[in-house]
N, C-alpha and C. Protein backbone atom coordinates (compact mmCIF):
# COMPACT_ATOMS: atom_id res chain seq x y z
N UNK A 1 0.84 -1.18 0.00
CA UNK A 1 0.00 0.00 0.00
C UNK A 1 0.89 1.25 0.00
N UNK A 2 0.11 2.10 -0.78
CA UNK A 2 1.05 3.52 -0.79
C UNK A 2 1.14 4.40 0.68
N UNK A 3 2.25 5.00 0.51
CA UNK A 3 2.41 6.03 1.59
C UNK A 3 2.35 5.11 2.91
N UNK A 4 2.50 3.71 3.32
CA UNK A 4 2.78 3.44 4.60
C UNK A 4 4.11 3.32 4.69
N UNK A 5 4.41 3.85 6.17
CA UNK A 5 5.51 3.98 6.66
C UNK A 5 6.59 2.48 7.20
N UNK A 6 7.74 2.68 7.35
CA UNK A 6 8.74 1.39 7.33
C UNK A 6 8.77 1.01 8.45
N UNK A 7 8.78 0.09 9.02
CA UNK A 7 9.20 -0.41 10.49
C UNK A 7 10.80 -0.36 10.72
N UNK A 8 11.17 0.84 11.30
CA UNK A 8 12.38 0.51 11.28
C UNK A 8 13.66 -0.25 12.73
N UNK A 9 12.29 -0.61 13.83
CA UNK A 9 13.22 -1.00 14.71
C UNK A 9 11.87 -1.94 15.74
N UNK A 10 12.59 -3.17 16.14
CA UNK A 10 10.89 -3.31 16.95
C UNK A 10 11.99 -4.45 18.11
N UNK A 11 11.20 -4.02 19.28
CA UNK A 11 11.66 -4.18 20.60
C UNK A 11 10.94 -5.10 21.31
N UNK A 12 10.69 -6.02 21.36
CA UNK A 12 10.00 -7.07 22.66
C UNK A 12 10.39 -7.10 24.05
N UNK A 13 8.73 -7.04 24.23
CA UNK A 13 9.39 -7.02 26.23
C UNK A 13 8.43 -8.59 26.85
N UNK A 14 9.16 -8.49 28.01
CA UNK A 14 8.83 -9.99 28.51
C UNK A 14 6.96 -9.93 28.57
N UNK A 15 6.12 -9.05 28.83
CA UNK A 15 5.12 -8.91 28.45
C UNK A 15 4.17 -9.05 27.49
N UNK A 16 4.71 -9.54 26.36
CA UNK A 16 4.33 -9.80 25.11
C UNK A 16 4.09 -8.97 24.35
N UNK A 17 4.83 -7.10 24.43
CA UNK A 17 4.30 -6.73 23.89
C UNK A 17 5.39 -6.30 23.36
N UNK A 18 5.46 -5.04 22.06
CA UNK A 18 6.24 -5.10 21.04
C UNK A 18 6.00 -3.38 20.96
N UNK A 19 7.76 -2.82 21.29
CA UNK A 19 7.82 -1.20 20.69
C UNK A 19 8.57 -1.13 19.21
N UNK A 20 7.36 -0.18 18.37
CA UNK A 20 8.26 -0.75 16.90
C UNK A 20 8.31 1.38 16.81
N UNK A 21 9.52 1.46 16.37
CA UNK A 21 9.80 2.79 15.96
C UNK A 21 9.49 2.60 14.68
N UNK A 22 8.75 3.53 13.50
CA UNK A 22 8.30 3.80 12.16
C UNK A 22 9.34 4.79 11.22
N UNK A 23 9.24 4.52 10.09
CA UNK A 23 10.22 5.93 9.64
C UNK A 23 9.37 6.68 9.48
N UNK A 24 8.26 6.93 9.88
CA UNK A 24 7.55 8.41 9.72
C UNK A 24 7.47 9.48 11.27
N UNK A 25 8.39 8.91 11.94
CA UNK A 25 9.10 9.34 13.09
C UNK A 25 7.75 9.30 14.30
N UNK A 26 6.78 7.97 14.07
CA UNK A 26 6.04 7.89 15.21
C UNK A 26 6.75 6.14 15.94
N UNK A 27 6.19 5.99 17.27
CA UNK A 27 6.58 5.08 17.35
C UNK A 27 4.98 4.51 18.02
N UNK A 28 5.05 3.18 18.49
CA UNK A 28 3.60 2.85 18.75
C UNK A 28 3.89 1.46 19.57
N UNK A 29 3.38 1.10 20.78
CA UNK A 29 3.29 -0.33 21.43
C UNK A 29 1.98 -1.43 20.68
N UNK A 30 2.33 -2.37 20.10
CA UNK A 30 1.88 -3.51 19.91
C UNK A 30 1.81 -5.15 20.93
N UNK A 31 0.52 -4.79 22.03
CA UNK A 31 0.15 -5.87 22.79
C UNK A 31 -0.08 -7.17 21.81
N UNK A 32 0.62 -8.22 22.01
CA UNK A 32 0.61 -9.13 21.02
C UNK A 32 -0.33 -10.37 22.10
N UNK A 33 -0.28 -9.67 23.30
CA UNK A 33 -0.84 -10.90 24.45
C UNK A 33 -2.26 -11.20 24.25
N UNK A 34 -3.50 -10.52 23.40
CA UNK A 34 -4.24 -10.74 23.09
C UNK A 34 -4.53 -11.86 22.07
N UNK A 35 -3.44 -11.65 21.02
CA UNK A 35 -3.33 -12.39 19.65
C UNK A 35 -3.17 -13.67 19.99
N UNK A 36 -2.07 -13.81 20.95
CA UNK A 36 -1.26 -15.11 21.59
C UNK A 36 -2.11 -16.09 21.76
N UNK A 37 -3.84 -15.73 22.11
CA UNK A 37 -4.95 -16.58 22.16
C UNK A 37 -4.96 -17.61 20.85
N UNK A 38 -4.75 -16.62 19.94
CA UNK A 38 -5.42 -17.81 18.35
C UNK A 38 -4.63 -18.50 18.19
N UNK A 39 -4.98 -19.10 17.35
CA UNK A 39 -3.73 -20.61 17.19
C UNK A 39 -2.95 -19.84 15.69
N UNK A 40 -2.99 -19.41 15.12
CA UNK A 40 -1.82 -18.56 14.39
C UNK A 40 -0.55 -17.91 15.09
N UNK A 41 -1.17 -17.30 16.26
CA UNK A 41 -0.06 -16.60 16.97
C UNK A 41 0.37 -17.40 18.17
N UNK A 42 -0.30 -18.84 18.77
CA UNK A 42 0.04 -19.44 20.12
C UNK A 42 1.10 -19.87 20.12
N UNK A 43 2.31 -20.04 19.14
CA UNK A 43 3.50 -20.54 19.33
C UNK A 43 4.35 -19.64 19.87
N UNK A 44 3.84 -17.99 19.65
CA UNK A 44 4.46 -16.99 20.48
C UNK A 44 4.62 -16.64 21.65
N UNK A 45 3.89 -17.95 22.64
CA UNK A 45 3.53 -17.64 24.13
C UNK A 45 4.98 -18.46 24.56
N UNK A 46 5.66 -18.60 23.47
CA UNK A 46 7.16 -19.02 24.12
C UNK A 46 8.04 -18.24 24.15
N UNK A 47 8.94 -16.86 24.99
CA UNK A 47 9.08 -15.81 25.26
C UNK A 47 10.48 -16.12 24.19
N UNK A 48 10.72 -17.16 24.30
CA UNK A 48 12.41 -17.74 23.46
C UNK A 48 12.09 -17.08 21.66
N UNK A 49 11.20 -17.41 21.61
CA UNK A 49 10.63 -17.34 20.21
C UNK A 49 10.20 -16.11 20.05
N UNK A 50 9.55 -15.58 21.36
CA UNK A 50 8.93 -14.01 20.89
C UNK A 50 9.58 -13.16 20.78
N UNK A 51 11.25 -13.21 21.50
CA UNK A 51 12.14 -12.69 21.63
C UNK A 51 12.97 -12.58 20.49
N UNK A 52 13.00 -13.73 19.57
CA UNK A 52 13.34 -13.34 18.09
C UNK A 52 13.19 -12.50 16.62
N UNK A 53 11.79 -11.67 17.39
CA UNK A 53 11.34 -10.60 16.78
C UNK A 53 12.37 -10.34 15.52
N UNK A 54 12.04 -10.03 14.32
CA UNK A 54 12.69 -9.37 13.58
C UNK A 54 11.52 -8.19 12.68
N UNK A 55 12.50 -7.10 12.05
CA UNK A 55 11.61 -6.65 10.89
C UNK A 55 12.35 -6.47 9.54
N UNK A 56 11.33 -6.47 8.76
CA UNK A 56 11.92 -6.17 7.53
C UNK A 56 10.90 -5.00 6.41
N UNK A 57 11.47 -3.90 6.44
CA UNK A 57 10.19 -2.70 5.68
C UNK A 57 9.12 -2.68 6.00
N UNK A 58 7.95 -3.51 5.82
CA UNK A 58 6.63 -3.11 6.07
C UNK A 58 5.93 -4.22 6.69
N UNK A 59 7.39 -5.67 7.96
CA UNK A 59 6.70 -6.22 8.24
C UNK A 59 7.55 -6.73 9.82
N UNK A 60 6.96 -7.42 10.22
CA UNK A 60 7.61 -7.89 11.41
C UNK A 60 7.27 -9.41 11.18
N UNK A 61 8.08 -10.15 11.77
CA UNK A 61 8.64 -11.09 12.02
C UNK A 61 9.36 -11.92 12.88
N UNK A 62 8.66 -13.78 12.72
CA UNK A 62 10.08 -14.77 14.14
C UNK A 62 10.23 -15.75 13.50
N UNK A 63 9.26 -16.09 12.05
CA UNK A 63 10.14 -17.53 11.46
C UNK A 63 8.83 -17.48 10.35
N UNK A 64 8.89 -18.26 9.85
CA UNK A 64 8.95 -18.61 8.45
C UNK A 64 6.97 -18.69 8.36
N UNK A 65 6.34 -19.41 9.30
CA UNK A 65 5.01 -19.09 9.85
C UNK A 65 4.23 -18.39 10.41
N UNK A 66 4.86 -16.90 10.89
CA UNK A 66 4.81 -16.23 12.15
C UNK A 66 5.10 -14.75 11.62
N UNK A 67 4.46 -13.94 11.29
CA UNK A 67 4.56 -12.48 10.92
C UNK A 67 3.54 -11.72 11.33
N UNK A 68 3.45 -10.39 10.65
CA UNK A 68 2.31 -9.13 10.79
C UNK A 68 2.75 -8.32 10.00
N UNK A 69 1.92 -8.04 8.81
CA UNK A 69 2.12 -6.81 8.45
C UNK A 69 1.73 -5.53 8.68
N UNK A 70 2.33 -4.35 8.14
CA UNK A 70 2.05 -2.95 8.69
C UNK A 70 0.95 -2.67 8.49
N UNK A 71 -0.02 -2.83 7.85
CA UNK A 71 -1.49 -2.71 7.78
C UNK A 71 -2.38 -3.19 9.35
N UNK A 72 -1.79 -4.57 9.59
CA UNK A 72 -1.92 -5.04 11.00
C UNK A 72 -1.08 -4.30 12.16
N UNK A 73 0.02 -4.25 11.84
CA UNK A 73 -0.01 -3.56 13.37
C UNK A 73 -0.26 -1.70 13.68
N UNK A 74 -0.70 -1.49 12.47
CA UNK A 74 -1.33 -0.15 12.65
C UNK A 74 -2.74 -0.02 13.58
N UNK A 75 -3.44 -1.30 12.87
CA UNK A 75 -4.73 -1.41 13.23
C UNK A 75 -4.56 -1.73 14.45
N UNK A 76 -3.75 -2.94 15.19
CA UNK A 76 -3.85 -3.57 16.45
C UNK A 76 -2.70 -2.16 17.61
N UNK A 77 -2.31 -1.71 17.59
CA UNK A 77 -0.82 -1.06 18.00
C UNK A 77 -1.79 0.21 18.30
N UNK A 78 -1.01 1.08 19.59
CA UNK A 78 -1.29 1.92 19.79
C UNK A 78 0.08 2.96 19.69
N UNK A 79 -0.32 4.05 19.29
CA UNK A 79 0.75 4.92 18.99
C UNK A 79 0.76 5.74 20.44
N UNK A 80 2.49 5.60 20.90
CA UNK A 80 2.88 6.48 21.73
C UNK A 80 3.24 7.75 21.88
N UNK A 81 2.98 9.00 22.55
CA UNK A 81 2.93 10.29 22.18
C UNK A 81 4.62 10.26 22.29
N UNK A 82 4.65 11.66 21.56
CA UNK A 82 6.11 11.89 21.72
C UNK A 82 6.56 12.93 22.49
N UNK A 83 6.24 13.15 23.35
CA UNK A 83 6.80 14.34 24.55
C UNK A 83 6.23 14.11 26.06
């Protein structure tokens, strides 16, 4: 999609939840402990695995089954103020 912004850094905390800095200079927390319910995301309730977080441009990532794209974590993610 046009004009969405890059994920350029994303942080996991033992909480399950996820700080991803954007290149459109917002950043936003993503509670993933909700998701962790469905069976798409329940392999993530293993902190070893959640902790492998990666991103790549417009997506996040822990293995080959296991993503979100930026469309999703816009929608699910709450944006943190900046001051």
């Amino acid at each position: 999609m046009l004009n969405q912004p890059i994920i350029l850094k994303v942080i996991p905390h033992r909480d399950f939840s996820l700080n991803l800095k954007l290149s459109d200079s917002r950043e936003l927390k993503l509670d993933m402990l909700p998701l962790i319910k469905y069976p798409c995301y329940r392999k993530l309730s293993n902190l070893g695995l959640f902790f492998q977080v990666k991103c790549d441009d417009d997506i996040i990532y822990w293995d080959d089954m296991h993503d979100m794209h930026i469309d999703q974590i816009l929608e699910f993610g709450k944006f943190m103020s900046n001051g």
